[in-house]
Protein backbone atom coordinates (compact mmCIF):
# COMPACT_ATOMS: atom_id res chain seq x y z
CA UNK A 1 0.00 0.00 0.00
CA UNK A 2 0.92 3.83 -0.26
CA UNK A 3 0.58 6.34 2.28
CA UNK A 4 -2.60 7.60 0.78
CA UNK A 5 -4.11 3.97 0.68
CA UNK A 6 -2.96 4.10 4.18
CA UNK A 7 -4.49 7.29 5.17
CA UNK A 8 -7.90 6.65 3.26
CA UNK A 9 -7.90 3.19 5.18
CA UNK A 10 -7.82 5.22 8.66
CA UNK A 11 -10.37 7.66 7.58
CA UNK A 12 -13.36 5.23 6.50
CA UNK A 13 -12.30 2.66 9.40
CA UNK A 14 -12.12 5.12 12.51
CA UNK A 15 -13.66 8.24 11.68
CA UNK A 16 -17.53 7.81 11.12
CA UNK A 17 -19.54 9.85 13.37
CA UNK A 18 -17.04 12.48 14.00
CA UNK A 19 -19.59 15.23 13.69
CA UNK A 20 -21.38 14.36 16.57
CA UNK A 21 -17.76 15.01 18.10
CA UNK A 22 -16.55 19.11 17.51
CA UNK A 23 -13.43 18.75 18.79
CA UNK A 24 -12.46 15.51 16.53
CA UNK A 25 -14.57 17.10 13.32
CA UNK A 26 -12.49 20.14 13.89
CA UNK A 27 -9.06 18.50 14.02
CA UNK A 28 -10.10 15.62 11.12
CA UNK A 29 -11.01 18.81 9.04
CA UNK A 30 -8.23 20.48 9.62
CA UNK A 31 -5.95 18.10 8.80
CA UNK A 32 -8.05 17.05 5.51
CA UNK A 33 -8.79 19.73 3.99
CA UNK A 34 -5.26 21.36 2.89
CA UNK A 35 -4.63 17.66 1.31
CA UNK A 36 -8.16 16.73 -0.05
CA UNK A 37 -6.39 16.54 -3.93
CA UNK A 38 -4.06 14.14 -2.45
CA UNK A 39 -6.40 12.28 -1.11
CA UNK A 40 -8.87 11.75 -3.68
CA UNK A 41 -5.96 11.74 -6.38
CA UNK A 42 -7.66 14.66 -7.78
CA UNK A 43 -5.71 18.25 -7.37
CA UNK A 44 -9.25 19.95 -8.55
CA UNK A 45 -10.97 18.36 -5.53
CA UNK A 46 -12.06 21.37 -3.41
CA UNK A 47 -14.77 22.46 -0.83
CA UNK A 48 -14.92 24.82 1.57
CA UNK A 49 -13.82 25.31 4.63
CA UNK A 50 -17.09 25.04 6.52
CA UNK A 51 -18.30 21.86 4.73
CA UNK A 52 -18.79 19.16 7.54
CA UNK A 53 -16.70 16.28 7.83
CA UNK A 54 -19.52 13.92 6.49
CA UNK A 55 -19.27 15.74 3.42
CA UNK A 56 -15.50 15.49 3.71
CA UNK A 57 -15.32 11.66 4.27
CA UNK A 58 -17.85 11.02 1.27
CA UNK A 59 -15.63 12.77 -1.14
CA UNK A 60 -12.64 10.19 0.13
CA UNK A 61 -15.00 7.22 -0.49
CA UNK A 62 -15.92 8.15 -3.72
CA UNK A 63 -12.19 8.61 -4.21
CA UNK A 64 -11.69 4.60 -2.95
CA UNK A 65 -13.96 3.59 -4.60
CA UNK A 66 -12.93 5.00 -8.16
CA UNK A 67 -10.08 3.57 -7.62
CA UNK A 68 -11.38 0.16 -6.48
CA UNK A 69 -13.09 0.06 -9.73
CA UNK A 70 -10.26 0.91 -11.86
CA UNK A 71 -7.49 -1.50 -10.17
CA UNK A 72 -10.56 -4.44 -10.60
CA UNK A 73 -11.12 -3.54 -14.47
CA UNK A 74 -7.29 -3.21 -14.79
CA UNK A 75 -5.29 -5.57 -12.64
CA UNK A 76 -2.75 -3.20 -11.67
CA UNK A 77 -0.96 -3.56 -8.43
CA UNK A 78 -0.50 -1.01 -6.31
CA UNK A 79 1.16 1.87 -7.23
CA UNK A 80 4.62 2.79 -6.56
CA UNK A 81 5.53 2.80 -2.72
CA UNK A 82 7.79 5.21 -1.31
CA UNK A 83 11.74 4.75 0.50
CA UNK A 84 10.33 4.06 3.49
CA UNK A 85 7.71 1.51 2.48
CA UNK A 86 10.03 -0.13 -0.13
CA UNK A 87 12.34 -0.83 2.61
CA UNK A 88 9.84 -2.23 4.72
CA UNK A 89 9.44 -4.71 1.87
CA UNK A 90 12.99 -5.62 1.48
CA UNK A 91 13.58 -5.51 5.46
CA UNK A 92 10.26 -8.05 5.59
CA UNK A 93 11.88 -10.22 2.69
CA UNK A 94 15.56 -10.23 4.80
CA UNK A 95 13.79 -11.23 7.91
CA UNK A 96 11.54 -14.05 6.68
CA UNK A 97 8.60 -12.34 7.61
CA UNK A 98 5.01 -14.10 6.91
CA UNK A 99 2.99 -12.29 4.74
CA UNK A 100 0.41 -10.78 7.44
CA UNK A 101 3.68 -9.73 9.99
CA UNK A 102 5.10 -7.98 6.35
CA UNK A 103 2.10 -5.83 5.73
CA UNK A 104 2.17 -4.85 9.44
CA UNK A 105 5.58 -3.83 9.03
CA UNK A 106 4.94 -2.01 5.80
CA UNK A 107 1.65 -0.33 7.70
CA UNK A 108 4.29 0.47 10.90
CA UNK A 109 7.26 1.90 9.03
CA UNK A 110 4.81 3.62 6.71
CA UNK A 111 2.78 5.15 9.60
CA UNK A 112 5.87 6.05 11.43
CA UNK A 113 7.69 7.62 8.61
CA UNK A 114 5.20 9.95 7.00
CA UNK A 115 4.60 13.06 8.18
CA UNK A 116 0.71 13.01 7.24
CA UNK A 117 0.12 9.84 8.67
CA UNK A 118 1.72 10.70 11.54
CA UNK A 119 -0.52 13.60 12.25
CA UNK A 120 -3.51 11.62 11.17
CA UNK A 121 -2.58 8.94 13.90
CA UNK A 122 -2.10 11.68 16.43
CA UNK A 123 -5.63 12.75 16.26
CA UNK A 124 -7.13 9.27 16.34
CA UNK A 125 -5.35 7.66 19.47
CA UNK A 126 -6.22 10.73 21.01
CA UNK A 127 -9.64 10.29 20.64
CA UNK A 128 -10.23 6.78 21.76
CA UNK A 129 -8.63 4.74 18.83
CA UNK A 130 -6.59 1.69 19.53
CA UNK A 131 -3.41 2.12 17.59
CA UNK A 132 -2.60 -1.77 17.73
CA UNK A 133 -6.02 -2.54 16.41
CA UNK A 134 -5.58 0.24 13.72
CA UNK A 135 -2.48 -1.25 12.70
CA UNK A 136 -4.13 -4.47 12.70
CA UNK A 137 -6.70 -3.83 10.27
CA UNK A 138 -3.91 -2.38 8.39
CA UNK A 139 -2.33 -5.24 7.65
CA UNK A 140 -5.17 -7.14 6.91
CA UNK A 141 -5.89 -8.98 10.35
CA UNK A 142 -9.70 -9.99 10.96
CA UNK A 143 -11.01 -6.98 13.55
CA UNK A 144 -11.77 -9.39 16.44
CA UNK A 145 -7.95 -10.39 16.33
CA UNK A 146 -6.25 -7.46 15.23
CA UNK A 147 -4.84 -5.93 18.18
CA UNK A 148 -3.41 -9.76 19.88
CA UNK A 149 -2.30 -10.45 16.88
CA UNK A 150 -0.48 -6.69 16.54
CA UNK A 151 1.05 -7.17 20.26
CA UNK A 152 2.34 -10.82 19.89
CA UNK A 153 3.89 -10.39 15.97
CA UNK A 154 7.77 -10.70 14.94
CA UNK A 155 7.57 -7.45 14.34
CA UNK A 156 7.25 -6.19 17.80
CA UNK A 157 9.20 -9.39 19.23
CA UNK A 158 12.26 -8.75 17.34
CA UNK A 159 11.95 -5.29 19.22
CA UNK A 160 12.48 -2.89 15.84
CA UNK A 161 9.05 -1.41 16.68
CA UNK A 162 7.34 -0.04 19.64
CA UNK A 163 3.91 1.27 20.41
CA UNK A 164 4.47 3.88 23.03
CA UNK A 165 2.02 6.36 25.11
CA UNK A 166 2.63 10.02 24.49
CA UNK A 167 1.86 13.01 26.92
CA UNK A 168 -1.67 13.71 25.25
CA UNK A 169 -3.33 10.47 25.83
CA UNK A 170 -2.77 9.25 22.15
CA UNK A 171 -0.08 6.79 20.96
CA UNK A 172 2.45 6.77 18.81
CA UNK A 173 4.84 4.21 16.43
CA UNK A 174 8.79 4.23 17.55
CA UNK A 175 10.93 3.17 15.35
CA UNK A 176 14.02 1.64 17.20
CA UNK A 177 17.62 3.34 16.16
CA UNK A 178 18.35 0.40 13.89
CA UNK A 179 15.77 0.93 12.02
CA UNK A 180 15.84 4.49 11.88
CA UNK A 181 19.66 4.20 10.53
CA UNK A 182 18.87 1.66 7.77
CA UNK A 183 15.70 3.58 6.71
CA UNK A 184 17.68 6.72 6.24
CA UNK A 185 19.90 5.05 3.49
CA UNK A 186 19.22 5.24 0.05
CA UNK A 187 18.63 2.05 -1.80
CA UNK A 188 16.75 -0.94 0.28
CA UNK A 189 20.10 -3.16 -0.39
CA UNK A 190 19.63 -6.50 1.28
CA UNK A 191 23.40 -6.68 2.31
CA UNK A 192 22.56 -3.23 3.49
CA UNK A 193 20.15 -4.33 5.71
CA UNK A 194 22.11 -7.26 6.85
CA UNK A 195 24.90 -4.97 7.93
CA UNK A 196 23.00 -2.58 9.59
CA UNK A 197 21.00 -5.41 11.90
CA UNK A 198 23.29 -8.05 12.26
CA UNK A 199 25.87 -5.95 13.33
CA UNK A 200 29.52 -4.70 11.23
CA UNK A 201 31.63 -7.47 9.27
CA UNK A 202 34.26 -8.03 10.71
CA UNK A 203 37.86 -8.41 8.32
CA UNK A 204 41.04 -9.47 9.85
CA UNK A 205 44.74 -8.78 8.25
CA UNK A 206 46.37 -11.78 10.05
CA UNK A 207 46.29 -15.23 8.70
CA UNK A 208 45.88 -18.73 10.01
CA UNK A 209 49.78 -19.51 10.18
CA UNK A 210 49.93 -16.18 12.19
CA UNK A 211 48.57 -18.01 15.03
CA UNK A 212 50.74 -21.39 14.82
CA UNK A 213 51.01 -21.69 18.53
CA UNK A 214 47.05 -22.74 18.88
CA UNK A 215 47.31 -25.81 18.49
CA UNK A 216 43.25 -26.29 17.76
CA UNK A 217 42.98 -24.05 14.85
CA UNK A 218 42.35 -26.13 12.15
CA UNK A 219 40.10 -28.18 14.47
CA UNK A 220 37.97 -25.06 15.02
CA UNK A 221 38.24 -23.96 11.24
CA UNK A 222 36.62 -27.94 10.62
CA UNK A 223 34.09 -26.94 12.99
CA UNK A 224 32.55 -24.26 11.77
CA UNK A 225 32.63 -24.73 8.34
CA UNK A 226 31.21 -27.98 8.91
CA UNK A 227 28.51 -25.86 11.14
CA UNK A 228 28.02 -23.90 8.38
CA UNK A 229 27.80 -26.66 5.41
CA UNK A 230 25.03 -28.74 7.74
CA UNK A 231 22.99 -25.27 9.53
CA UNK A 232 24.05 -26.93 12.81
CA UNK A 233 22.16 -25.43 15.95
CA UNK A 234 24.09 -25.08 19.04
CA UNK A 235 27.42 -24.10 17.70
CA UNK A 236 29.53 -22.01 20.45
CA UNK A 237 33.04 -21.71 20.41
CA UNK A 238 34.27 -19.52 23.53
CA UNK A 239 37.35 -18.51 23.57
CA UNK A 240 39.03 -17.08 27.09
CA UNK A 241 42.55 -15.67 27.72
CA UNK A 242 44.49 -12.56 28.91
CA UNK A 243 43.63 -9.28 27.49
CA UNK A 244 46.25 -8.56 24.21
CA UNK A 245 46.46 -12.59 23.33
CA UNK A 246 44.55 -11.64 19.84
CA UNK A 247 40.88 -13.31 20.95
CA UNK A 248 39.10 -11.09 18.36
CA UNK A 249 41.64 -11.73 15.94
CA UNK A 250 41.02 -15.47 15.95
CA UNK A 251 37.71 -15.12 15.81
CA UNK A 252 38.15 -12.74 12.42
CA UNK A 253 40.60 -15.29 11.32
CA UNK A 254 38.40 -18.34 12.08
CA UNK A 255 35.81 -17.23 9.95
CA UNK A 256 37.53 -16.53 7.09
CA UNK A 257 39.03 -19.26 7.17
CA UNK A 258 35.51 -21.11 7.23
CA UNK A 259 34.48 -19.33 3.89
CA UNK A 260 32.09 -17.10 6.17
CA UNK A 261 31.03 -13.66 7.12
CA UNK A 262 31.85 -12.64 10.58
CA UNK A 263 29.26 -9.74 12.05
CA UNK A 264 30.38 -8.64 15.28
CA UNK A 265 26.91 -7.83 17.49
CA UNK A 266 25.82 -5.04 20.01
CA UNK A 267 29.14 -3.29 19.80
CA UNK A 268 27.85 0.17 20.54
CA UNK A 269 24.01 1.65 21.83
CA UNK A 270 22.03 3.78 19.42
CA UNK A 271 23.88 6.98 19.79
CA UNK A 272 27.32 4.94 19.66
CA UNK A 273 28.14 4.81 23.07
CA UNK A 274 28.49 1.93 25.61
CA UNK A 275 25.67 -0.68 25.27
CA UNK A 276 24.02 -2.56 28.59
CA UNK A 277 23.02 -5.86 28.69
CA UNK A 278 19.50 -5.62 27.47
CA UNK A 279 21.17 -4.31 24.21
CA UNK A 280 23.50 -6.59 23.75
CA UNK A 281 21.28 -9.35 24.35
CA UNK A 282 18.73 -7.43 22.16
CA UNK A 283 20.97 -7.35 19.47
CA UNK A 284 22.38 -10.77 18.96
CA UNK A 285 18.36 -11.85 19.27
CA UNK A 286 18.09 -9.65 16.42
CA UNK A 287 21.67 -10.99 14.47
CA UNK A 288 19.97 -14.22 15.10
CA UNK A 289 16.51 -13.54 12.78
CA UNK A 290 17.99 -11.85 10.36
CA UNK A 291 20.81 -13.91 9.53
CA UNK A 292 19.33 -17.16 9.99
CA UNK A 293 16.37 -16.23 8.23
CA UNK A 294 18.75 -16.28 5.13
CA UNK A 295 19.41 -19.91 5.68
CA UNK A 296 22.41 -20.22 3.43
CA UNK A 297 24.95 -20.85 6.14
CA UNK A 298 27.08 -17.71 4.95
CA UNK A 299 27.85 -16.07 8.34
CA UNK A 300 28.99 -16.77 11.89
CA UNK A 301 28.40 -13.84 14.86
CA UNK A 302 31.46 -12.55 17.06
CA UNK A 303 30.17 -11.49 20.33
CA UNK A 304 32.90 -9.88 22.81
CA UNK A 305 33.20 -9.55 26.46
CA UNK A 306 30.34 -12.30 27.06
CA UNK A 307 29.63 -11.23 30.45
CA UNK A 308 27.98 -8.86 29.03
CA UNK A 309 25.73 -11.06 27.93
CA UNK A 310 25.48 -13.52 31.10
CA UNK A 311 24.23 -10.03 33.00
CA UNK A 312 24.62 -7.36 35.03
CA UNK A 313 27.95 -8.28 36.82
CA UNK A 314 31.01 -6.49 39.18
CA UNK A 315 34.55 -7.64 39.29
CA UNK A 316 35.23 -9.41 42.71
CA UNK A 317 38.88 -10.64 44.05
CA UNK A 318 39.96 -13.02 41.91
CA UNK A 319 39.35 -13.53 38.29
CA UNK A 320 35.39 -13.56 38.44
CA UNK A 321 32.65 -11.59 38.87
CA UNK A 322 29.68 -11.05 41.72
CA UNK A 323 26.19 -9.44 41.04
CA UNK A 324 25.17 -11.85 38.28
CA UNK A 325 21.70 -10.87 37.05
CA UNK A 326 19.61 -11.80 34.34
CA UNK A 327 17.97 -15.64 33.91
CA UNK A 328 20.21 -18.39 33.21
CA UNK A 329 17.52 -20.30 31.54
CA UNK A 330 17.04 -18.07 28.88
CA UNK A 331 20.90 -17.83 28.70
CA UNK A 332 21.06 -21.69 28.49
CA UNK A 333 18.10 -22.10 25.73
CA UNK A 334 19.42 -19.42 23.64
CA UNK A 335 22.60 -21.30 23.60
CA UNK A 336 21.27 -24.38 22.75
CA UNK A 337 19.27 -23.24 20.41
CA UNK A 338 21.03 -20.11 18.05
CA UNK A 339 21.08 -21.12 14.04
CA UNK A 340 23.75 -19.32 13.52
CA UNK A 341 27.12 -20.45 15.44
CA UNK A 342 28.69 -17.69 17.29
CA UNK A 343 32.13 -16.89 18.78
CA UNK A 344 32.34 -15.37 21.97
CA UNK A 345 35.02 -14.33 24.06
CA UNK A 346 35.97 -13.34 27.81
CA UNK A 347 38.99 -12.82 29.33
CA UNK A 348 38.18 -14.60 32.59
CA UNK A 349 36.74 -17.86 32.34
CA UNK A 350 35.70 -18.02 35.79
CA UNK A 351 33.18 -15.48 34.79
CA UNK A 352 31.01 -17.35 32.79
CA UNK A 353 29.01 -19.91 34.93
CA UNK A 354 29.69 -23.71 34.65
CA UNK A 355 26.67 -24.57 32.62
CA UNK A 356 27.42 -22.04 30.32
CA UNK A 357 30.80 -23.44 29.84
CA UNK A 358 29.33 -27.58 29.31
CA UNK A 359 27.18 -25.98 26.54
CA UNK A 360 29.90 -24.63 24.65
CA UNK A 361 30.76 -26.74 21.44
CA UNK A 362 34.15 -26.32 21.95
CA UNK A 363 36.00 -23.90 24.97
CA UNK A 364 39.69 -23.00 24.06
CA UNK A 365 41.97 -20.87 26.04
CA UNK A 366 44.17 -18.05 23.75
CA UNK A 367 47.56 -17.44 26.16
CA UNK A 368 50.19 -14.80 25.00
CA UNK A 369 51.99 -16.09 22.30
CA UNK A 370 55.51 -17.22 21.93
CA UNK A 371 58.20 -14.75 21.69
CA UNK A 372 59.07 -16.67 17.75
CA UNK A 373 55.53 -15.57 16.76
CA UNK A 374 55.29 -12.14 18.20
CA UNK A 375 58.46 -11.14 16.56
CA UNK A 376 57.03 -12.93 13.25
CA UNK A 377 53.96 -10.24 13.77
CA UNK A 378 55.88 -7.89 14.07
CA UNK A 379 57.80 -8.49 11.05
CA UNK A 380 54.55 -9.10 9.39
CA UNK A 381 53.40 -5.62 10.44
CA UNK A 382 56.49 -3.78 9.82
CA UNK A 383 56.50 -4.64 6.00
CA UNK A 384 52.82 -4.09 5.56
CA UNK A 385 53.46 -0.53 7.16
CA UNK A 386 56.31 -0.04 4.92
CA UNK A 387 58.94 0.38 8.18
CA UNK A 388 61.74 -1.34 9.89
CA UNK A 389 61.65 -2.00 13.62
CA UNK A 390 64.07 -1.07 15.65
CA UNK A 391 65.56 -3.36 18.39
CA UNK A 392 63.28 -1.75 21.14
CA UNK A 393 61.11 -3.38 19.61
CA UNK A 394 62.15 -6.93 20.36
CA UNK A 395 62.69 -6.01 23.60
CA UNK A 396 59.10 -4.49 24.44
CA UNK A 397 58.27 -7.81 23.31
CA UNK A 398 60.51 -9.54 25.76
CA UNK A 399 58.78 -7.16 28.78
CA UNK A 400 55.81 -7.48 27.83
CA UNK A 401 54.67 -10.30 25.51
CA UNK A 402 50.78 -9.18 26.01
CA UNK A 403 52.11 -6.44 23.18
């Protein structure tokens, strides 16, 4: 649908009898008239301004109906949808949305994103109309079922969307920041998407042979690409050591070593600072459904600092934490059960609780490499920077192999 398909659907659904109302016949007017030729499709439509709002809604009908007629005697689809709708489409197709969930988040996005709409939705929740069950009937849902069926969709589970209370008594569509980001970019790109959702791919400059002192490495590469080949659920590599030992590196390496895309998840919050738990967690729910909705086995999920994930935790004496928060269970299920393998990492394994640890397909511990291989880095980086190292160099690595 298009925004004025939307915004003729709102009118002849929720806005019968608003004469016997002044205050909701003066604001529907209002807001009607200055766009009448855009809603009837006709720029000669005109009345004046003290025709009532019956007169005003008939006009719009007639307008529907026209173009009922025309689409039945023609067979033409809708007409051309705009940015934001069009990426509501490709977003639905990325996610693996079923049809009715799609059209809800085409009616959502479409609602949410244009200015008219907006204003139109405004004056309805403020006057006694359920914005779920609007939304609803939107997307097609039967009345009786709309609003459950609203309040309980992917759409809303997946957290992208919100129906929120404002300070007038109405309600109004918020559109997470993820959303918000990818619907400000120009083309509705499905590796766009992807990228913007599942979190940034990750590219490493090291190779396999850089890290010759783990002895599991080809193991791991077996693993995952044999995750990947068969869509394996369950697949969790953790990987603990000191800070400096290259963790994230592996992980980079790892996957492209397994022919697959490595998206790092929940990195930053919306306004690119620090993210808490519930946004982490949030977003690898999120990497989740929109990568394994693809189902081709193309990508693998980095997740650092896991205790992030685990919860709401404070460093105590020794190399765990105290103050865990957050449910295990769901922890333990989500574990079990992720399509997509992910890699996470920690630096103290004694903060990640036992059962956590027995669920992991394979646990490996990264410690500070060999003095052989971190001057072999170092050569490595010297001639990629163009530079030659001086002998301090060797012995920084000496005093501190963590470098």
């Amino acid at each position: 649908m298009t925004e004025m398909m939307f915004a003729r659907s709102l009118l002849l659904r929720f806005t019968r009898g608003a004469d016997a109302a002044p205050d909701f016949r003066t604001a529907l007017r209002e807001w009607a008239l200055p766009k009448l030729g855009w809603l009837t499709a006709d720029a000669c439509t005109k009345l004046p301004k003290n025709a009532t709002w019956a007169t005003v809604l008939a006009r719009v009908e007639a307008a529907q109906a026209a173009a009922d007629a025309a689409k039945t005697r023609s067979g033409d689809t809708d007409a051309r949808p705009s940015h934001a709708i069009a990426m509501a489409r490709a977003l639905a197709g990325v996610l693996g949305l079923e049809a009715g969930d799609a059209r809800l988040l085409e009616a959502l996005i479409g609602c949410a994103r244009h200015p008219h709409l907006r204003a139109l939705i405004a004056i309805l929740t403020t006057r006694g109309t359920d914005l779920a069950c609007a939304m609803g009937l939107l997307a097609g849902f039967e009345e009786e079922k709309a609003e459950a069926r609203v309040r309980t969709s992917a759409v809303l589970r997946l957290g992208l969307v919100g129906l929120e209370a404002d300070r007038e008594g109405g309600a109004y569509i918020a559109l997470r920041w993820a959303l918000t980001d990818l619907l400000d970019r120009q083309a509705p790109d499905a590796e766009a998407i992807v990228g913007a959702l599942a979190g940034p791919r990750q590219t490493s400059a090291l190779e396999l042979d850089d890290f010759a002192h783990v002895a599991d490495r080809d193991f791991l590469v077996r693993l995952l690409a044999g995750a990947l080949r068969t869509q394996a659920r369950g697949v969790n590599i953790l990987i603990h050591g000191p800070p400096g030992t290259g963790k994230t590196e592996l992980a980079r390496v790892l996957a492209a070593e397994a022919g697959a895309a490595l998206h790092a998840v929940g990195e930053t919050d919306e306004a690119g600072d620090e993210p808490n738990r519930y946004e982490r967690v949030h977003a690898l729910h999120l990497a989740q459904r929109v990568l394994g909705a693809r189902g081709d086995g193309s990508a693998l999920l980095l997740f650092d600092e896991m205790e992030d994930f685990i919860g709401d935790a404070a460093p105590s004496g020794g190399d765990w934490f105290a103050r865990r928060s957050g449910s295990k269970v769901f922890v333990n299920r989500l574990i079990e059960s992720n399509a997509v393998p992910v890699i996470w990492t920690t630096n103290a394994l004694g903060n990640v609780d036992d059962a956590i640890v027995r669920r992991m397909s394979f646990v490996l511990r990264l410690d500070t490499p060999p003095r052989s291989v971190a001057l072999r880095m170092l050569a490595r980086v010297a001639a990629d920077e163009g530079g030659v190292p001086g002998a301090a160099f060797a012995d920084l690595i000496e005093r501190a192999p963590e470098t």
